[in-house]
Protein backbone atom coordinates (compact mmCIF):
# COMPACT_ATOMS: atom_id res chain seq x y z
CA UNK A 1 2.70 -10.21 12.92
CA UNK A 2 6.12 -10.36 13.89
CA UNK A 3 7.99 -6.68 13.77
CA UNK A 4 11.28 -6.42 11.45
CA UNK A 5 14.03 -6.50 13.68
CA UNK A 6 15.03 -2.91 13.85
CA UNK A 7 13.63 0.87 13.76
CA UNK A 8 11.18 2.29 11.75
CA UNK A 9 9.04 -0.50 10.87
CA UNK A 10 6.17 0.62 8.60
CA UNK A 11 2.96 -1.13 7.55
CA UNK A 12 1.05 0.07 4.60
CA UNK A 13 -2.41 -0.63 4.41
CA UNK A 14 -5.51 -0.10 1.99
CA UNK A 15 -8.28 1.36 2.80
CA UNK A 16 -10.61 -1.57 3.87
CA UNK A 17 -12.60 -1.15 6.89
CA UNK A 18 -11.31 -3.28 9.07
CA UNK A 19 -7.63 -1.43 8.96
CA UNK A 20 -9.28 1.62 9.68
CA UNK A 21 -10.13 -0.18 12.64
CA UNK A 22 -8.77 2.49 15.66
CA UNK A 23 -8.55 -1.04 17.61
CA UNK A 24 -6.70 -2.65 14.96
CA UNK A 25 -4.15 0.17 14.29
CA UNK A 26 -3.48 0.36 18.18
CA UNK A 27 -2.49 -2.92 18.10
CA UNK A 28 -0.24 -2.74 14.91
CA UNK A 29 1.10 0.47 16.40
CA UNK A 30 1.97 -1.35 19.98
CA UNK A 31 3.47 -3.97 18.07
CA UNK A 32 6.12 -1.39 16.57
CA UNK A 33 5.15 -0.43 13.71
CA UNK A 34 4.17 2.80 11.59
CA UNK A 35 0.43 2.60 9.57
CA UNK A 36 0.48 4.26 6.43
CA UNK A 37 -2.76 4.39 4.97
CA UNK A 38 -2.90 4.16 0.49
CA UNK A 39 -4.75 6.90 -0.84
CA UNK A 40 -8.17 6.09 -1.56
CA UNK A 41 -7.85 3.68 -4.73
CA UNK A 42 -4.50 3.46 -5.81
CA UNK A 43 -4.27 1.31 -8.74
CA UNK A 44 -0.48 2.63 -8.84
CA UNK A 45 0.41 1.23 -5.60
CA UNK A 46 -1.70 -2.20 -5.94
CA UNK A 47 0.63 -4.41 -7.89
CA UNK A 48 -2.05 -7.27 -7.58
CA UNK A 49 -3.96 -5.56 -9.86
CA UNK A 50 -1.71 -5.30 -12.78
CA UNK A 51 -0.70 -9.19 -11.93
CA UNK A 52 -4.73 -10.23 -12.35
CA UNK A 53 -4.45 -7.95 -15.44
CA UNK A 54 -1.69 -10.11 -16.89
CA UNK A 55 -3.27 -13.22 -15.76
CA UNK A 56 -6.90 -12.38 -16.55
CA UNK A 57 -5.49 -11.38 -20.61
CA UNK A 58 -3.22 -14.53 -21.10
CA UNK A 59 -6.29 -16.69 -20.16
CA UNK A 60 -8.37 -14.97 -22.51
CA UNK A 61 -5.89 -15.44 -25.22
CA UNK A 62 -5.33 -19.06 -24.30
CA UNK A 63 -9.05 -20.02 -24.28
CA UNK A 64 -8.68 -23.55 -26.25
CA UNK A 65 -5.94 -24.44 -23.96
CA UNK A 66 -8.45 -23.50 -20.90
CA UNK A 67 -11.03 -25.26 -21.95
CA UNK A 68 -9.32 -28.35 -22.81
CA UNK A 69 -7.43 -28.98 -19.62
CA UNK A 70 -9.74 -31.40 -17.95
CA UNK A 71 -7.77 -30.25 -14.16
CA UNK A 72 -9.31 -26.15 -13.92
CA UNK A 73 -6.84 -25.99 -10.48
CA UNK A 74 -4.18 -26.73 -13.15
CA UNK A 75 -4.99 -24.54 -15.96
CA UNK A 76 -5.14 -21.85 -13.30
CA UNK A 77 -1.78 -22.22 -12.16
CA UNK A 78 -0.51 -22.25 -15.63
CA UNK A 79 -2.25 -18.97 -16.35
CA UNK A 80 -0.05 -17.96 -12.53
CA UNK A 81 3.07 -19.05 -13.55
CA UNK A 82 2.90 -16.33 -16.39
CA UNK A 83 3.86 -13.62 -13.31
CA UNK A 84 7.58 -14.55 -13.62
CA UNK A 85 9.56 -13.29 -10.73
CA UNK A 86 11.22 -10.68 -12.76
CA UNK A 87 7.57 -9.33 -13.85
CA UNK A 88 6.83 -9.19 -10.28
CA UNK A 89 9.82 -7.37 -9.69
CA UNK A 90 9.58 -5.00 -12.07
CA UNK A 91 5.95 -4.12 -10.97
CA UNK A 92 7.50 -2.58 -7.46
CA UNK A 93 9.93 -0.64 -9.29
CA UNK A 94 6.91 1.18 -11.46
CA UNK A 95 5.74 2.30 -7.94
């Protein structure tokens, strides 16, 4: 991990066991930055979540297309490409 160039450089972690790690946060800490911990389960603050959301409902709406693409790595990425950058932008301003 290579610290942001300046002060006040925060990581924000979930609350998997190995970031609870007191090794682990020493390190991050001694590398310069902050640890913020999420609250326990935070679907608010997971944006991933809402992206496999979008992803998980165009696939099931597309199901002919899915199961006619004879490639699944590429039917996959077409069901990806549906999280435009502007939908993943606007799913950090919601925090």
């Amino acid at each position: 991990m290579n610290p942001f160039p300046g002060k006040n450089n925060i990581i924000v972690l979930d609350n998997a066991k190995i970031h609870q790690n007191e090794i682990f946060v020493n390190i991050v800490e001694e590398l310069g930055c902050h640890v913020i911990f999420l609250p326990p389960y935070s679907p608010d603050y997971n944006p991933i979540k809402t992206a496999f959301s979008i992803i998980k409902s165009w696939i099931k709406r597309n199901r002919d297309f899915m199961n006619a693409v004879n490639d699944p790595f590429y039917a996959i990425i077409v069901a990806y490409a549906q999280i435009t950058p502007e939908i993943a932008v606007n799913f950090f301003r919601e925090l």
